[in-house]
PDB file of N, CA and C in Angstrom:
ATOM      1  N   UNK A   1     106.971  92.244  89.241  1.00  0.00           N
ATOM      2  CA  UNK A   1     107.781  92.158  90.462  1.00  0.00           C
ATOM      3  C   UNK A   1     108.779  90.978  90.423  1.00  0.00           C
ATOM      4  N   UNK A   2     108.411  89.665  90.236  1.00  0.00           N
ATOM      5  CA  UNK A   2     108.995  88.738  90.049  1.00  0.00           C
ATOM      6  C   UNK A   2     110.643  88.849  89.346  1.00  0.00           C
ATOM      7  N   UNK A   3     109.631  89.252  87.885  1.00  0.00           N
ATOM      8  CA  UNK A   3     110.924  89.636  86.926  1.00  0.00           C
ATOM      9  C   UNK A   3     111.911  90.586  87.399  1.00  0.00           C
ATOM     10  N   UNK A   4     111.943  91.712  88.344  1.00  0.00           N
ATOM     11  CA  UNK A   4     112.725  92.595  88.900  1.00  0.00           C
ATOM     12  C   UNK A   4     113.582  91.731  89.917  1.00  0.00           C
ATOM     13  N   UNK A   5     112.823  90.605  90.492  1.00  0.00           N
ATOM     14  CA  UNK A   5     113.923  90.342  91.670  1.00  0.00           C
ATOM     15  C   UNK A   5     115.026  89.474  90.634  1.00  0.00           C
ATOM     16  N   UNK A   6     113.760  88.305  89.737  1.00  0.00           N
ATOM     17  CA  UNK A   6     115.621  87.711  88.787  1.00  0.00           C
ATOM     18  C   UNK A   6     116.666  88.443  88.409  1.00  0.00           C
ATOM     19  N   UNK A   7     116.399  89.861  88.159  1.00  0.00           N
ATOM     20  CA  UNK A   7     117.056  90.095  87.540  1.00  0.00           C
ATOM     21  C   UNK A   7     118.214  91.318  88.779  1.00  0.00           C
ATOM     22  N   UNK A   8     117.513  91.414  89.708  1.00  0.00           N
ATOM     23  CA  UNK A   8     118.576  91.841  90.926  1.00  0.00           C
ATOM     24  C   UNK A   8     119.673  90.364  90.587  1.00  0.00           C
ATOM     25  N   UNK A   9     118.702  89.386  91.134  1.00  0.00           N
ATOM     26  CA  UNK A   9     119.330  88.219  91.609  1.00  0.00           C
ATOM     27  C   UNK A   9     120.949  88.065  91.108  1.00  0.00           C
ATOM     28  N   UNK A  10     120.440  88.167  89.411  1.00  0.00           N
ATOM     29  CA  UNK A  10     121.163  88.105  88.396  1.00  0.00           C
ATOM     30  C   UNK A  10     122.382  89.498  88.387  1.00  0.00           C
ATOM     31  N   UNK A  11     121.919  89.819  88.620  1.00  0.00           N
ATOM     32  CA  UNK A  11     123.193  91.379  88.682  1.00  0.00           C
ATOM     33  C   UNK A  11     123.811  91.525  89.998  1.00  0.00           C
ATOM     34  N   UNK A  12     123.220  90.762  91.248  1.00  0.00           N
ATOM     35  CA  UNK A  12     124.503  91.147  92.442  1.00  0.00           C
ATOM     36  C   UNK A  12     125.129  89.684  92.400  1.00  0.00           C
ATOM     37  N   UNK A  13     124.923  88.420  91.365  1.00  0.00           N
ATOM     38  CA  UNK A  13     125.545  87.349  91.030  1.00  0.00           C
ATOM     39  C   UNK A  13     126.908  87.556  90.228  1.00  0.00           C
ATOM     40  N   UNK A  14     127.010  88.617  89.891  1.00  0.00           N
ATOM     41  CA  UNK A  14     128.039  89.174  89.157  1.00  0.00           C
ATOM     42  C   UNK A  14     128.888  89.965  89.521  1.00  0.00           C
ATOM     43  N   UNK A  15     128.730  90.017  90.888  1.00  0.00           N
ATOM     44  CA  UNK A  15     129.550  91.186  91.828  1.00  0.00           C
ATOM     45  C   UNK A  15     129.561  90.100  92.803  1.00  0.00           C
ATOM     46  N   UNK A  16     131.074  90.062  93.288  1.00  0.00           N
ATOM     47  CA  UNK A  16     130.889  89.249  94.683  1.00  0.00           C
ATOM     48  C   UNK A  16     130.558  89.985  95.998  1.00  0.00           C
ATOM     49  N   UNK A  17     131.341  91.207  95.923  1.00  0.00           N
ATOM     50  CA  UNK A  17     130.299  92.407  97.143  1.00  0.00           C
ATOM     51  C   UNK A  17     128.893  92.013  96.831  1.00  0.00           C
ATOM     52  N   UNK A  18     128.527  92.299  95.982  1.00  0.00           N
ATOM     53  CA  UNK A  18     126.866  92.354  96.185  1.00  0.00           C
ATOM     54  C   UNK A  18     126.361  90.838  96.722  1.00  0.00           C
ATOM     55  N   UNK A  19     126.850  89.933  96.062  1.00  0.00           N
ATOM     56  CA  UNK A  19     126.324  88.651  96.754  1.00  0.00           C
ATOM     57  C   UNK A  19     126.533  88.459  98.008  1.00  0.00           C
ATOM     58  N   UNK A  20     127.966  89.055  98.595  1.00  0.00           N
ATOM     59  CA  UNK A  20     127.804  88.910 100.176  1.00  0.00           C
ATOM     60  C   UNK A  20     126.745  89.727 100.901  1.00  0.00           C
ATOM     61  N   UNK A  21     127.017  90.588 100.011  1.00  0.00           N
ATOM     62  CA  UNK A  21     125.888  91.735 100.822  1.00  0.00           C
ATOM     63  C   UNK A  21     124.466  91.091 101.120  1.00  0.00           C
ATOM     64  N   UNK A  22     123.919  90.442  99.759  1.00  0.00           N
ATOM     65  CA  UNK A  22     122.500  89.898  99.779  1.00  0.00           C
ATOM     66  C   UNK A  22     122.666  88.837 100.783  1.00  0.00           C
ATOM     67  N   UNK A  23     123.221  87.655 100.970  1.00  0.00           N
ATOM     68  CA  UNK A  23     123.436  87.083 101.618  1.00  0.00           C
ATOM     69  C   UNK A  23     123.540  87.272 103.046  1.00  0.00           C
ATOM     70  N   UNK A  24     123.922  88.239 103.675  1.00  0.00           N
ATOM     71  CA  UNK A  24     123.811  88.967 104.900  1.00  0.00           C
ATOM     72  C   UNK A  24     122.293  89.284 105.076  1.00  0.00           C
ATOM     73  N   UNK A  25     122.046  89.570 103.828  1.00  0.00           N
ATOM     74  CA  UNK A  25     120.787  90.688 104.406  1.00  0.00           C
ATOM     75  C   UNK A  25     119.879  89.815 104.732  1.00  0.00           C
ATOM     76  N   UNK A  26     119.756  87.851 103.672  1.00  0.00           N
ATOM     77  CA  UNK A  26     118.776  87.400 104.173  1.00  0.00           C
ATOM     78  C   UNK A  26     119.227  86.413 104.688  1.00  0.00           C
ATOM     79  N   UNK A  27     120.240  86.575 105.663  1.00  0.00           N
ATOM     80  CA  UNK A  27     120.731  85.980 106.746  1.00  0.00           C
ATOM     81  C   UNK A  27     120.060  86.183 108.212  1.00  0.00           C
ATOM     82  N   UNK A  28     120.280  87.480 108.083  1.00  0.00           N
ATOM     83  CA  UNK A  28     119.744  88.392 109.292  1.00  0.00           C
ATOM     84  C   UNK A  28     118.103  88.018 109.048  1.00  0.00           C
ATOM     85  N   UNK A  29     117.136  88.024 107.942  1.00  0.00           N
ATOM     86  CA  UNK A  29     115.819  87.781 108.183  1.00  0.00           C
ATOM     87  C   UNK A  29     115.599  86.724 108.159  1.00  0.00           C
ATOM     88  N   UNK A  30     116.299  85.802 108.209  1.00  0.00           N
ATOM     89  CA  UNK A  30     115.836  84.632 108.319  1.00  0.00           C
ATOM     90  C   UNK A  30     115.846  83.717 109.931  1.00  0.00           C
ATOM     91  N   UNK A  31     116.984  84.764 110.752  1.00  0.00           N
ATOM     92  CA  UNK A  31     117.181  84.657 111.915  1.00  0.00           C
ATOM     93  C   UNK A  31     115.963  85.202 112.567  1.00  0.00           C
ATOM     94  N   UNK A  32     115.690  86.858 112.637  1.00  0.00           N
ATOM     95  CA  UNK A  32     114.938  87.317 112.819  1.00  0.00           C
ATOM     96  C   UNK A  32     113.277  86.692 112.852  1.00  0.00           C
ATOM     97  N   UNK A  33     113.105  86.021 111.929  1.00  0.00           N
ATOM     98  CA  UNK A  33     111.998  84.966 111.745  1.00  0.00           C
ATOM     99  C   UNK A  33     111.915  83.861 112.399  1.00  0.00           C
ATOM    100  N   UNK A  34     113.274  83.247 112.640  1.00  0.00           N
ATOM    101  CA  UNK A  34     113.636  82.165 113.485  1.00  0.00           C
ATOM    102  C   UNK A  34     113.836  82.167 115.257  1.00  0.00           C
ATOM    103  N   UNK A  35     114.053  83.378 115.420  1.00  0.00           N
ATOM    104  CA  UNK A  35     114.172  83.512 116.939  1.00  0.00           C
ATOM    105  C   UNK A  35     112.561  83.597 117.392  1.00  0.00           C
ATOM    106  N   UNK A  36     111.457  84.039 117.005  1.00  0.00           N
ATOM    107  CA  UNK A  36     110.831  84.807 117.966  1.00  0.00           C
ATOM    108  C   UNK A  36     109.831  83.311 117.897  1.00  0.00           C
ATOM    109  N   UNK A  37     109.933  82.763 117.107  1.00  0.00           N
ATOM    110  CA  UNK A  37     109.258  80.907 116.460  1.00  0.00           C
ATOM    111  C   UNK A  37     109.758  80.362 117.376  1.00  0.00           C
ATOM    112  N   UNK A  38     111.332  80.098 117.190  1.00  0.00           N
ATOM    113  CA  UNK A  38     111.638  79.515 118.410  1.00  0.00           C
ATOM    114  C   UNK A  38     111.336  79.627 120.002  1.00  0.00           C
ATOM    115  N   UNK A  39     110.979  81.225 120.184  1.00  0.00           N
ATOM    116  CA  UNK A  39     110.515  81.483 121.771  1.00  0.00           C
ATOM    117  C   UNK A  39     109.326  80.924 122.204  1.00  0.00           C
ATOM    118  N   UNK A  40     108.742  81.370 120.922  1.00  0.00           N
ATOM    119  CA  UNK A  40     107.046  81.295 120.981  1.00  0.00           C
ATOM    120  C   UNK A  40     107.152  79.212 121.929  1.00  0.00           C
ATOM    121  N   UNK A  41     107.697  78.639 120.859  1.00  0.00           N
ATOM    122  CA  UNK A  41     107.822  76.709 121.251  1.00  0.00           C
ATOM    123  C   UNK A  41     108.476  76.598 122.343  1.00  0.00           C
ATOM    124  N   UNK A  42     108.719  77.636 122.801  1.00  0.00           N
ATOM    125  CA  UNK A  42     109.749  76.777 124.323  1.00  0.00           C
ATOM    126  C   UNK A  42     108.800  77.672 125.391  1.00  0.00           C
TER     127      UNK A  42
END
């Protein structure tokens, strides 16, 4: 498994679409993770 993600990693590093794309995608989950943390503390 590991070895499959370097090597995504490595192949949408070589496309700038794809890097924005990835970048979005763990944009959005990292928010997603971050909002409901944040509710939970306030």
């Amino acid at each position: 498994m590991p070895k499959l993600l370097r090597r995504k990693k490595m192949f949408f590093g070589r496309r700038r679409g794809g890097n924005m794309l990835e970048y979005a995608l763990i944009g959005s989950l990292v928010v997603l993770a971050i909002v409901p943390a944040a509710a939970a503390l306030k």
